[in-house]
Protein backbone atom coordinates (compact mmCIF):
# COMPACT_ATOMS: atom_id res chain seq x y z
CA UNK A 1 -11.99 1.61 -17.45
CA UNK A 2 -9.78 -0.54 -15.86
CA UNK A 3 -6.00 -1.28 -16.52
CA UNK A 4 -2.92 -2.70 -14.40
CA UNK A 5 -0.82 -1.24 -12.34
CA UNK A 6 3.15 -2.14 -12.91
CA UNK A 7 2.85 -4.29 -10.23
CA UNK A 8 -0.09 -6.24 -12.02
CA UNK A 9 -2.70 -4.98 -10.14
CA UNK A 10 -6.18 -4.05 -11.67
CA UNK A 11 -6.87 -0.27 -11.53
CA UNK A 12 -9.45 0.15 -10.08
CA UNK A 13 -10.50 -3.02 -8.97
CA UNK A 14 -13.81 -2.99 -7.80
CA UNK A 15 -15.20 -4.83 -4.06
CA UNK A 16 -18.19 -4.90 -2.72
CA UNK A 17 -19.38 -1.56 -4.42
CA UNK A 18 -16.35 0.13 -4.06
CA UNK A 19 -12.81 0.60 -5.98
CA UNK A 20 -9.38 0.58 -4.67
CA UNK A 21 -5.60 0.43 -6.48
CA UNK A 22 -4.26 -2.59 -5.27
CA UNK A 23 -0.23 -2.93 -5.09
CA UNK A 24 1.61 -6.15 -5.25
CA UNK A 25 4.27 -5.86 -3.02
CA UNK A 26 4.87 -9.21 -2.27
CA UNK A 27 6.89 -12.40 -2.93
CA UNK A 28 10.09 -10.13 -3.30
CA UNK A 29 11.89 -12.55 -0.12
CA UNK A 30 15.29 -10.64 -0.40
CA UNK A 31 15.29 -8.90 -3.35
CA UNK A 32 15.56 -5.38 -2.01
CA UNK A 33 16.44 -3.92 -5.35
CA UNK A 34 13.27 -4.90 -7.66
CA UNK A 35 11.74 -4.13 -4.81
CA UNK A 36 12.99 -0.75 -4.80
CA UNK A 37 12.27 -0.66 -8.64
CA UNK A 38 8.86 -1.89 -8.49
CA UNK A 39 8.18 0.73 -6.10
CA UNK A 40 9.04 3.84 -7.95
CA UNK A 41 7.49 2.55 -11.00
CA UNK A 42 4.20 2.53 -8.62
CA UNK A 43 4.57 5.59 -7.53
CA UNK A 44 5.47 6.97 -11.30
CA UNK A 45 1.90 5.47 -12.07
CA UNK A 46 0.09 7.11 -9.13
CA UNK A 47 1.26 10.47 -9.53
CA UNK A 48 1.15 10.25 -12.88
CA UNK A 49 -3.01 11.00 -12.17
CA UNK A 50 -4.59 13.82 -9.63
CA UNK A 51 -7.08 11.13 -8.67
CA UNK A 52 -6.86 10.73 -4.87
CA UNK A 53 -6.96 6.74 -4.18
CA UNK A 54 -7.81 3.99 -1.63
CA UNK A 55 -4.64 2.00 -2.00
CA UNK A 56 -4.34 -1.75 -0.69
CA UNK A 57 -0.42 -2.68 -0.33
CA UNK A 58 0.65 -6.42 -0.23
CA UNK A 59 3.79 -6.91 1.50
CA UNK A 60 3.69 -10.82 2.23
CA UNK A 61 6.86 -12.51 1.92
CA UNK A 62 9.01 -9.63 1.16
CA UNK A 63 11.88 -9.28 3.88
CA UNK A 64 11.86 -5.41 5.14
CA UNK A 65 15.29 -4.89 6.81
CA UNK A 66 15.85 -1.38 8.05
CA UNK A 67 16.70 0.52 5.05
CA UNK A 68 14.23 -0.89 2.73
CA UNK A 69 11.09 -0.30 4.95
CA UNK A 70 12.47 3.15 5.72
CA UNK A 71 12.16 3.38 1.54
CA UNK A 72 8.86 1.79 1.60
CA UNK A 73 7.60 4.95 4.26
CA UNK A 74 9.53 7.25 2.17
CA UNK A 75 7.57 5.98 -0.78
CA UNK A 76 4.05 6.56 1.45
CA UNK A 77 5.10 9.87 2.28
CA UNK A 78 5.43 10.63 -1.09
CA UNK A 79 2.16 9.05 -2.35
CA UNK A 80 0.41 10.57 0.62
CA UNK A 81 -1.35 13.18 -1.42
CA UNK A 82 -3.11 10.82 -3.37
CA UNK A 83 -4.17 8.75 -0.73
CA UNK A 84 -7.95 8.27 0.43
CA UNK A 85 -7.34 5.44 2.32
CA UNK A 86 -4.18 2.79 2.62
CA UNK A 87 -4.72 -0.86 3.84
CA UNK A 88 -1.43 -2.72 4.46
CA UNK A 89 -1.47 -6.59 4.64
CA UNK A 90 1.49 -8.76 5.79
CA UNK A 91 2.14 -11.33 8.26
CA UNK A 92 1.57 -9.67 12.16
CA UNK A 93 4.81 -9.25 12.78
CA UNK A 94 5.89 -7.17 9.87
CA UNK A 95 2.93 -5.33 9.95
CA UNK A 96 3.65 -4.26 13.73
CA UNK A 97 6.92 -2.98 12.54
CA UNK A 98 5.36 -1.41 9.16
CA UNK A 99 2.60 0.18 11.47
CA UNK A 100 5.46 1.64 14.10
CA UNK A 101 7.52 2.82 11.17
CA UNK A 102 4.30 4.58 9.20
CA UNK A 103 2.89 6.46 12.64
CA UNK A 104 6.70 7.65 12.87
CA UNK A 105 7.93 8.80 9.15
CA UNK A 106 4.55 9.30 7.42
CA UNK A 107 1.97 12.20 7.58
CA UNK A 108 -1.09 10.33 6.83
CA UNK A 109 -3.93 10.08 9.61
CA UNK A 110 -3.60 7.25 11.81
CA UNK A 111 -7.43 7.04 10.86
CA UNK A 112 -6.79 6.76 7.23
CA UNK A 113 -4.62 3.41 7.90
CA UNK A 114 -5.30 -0.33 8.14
CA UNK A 115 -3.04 -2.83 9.49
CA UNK A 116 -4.47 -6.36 8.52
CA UNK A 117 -3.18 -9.88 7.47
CA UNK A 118 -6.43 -10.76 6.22
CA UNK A 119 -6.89 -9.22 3.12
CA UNK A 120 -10.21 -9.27 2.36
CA UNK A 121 -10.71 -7.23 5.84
CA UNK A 122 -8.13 -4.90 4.20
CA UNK A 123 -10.51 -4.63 1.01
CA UNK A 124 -13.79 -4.41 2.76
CA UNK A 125 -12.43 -1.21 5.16
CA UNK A 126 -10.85 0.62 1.97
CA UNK A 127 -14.27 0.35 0.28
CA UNK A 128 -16.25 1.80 3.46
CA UNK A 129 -17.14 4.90 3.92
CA UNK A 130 -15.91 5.20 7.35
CA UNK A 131 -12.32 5.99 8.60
CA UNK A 132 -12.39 3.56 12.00
């Protein structure tokens, strides 16, 4: 049964014979603080379950100064026990910086992380059964 996410997301969406909780993430420019809101009301929903998930994060056009990406790997961190597998899509050179500041501050395997601004390659490695 599917429902949405607080971030509007179906959950679980289903791709290409697989599911995956997608977050919306993006369009927040410069608004750090619904940013900040949205994302503990996504993680309230996550942990709110014992189901481990494949998680695709959208984080186009939504600025990430310092702080507020350090929240966003805080925010990973604490999800990381219900993460499969996380996809993050932004424009290349956010994700560089997202990528740098996840291998630093979170615990997940490097292996069980995707760095893409193509969606749809984001969706199509969360539903495989490999970890490359």
């Amino acid at each position: 049964m599917s429902t949405t996410s607080p971030s509007g997301a179906l959950s679980p969406y289903y791709y290409k014979g697989g599911y995956f909780h997608g977050i919306h993430f993006g369009n927040y420019r410069d608004d750090a603080e619904a940013f900040r809101d949205m994302m503990a009301r996504e993680e309230a929903f996550i942990l709110s379950s014992s189901e481990r998930r494949r998680i695709l994060v959208d984080l186009y056009d939504t600025d990430l100064p310092v702080d507020v990406l350090a929240d966003f790997v805080e925010h990973i961190e604490r999800l990381r026990p219900r993460i499969v597998k996380l996809a993050v899509s932004a424009d290349r050179r956010t994700l560089n910086r997202i990528r740098r500041a996840l291998f630093r501050g979170c615990h997940l395997g490097r292996g069980q992380m995707c760095f893409t601004p193509d969606m749809e390659e984001g969706k199509t490695w969360l539903v495989s059964d490999g970890f490359s």
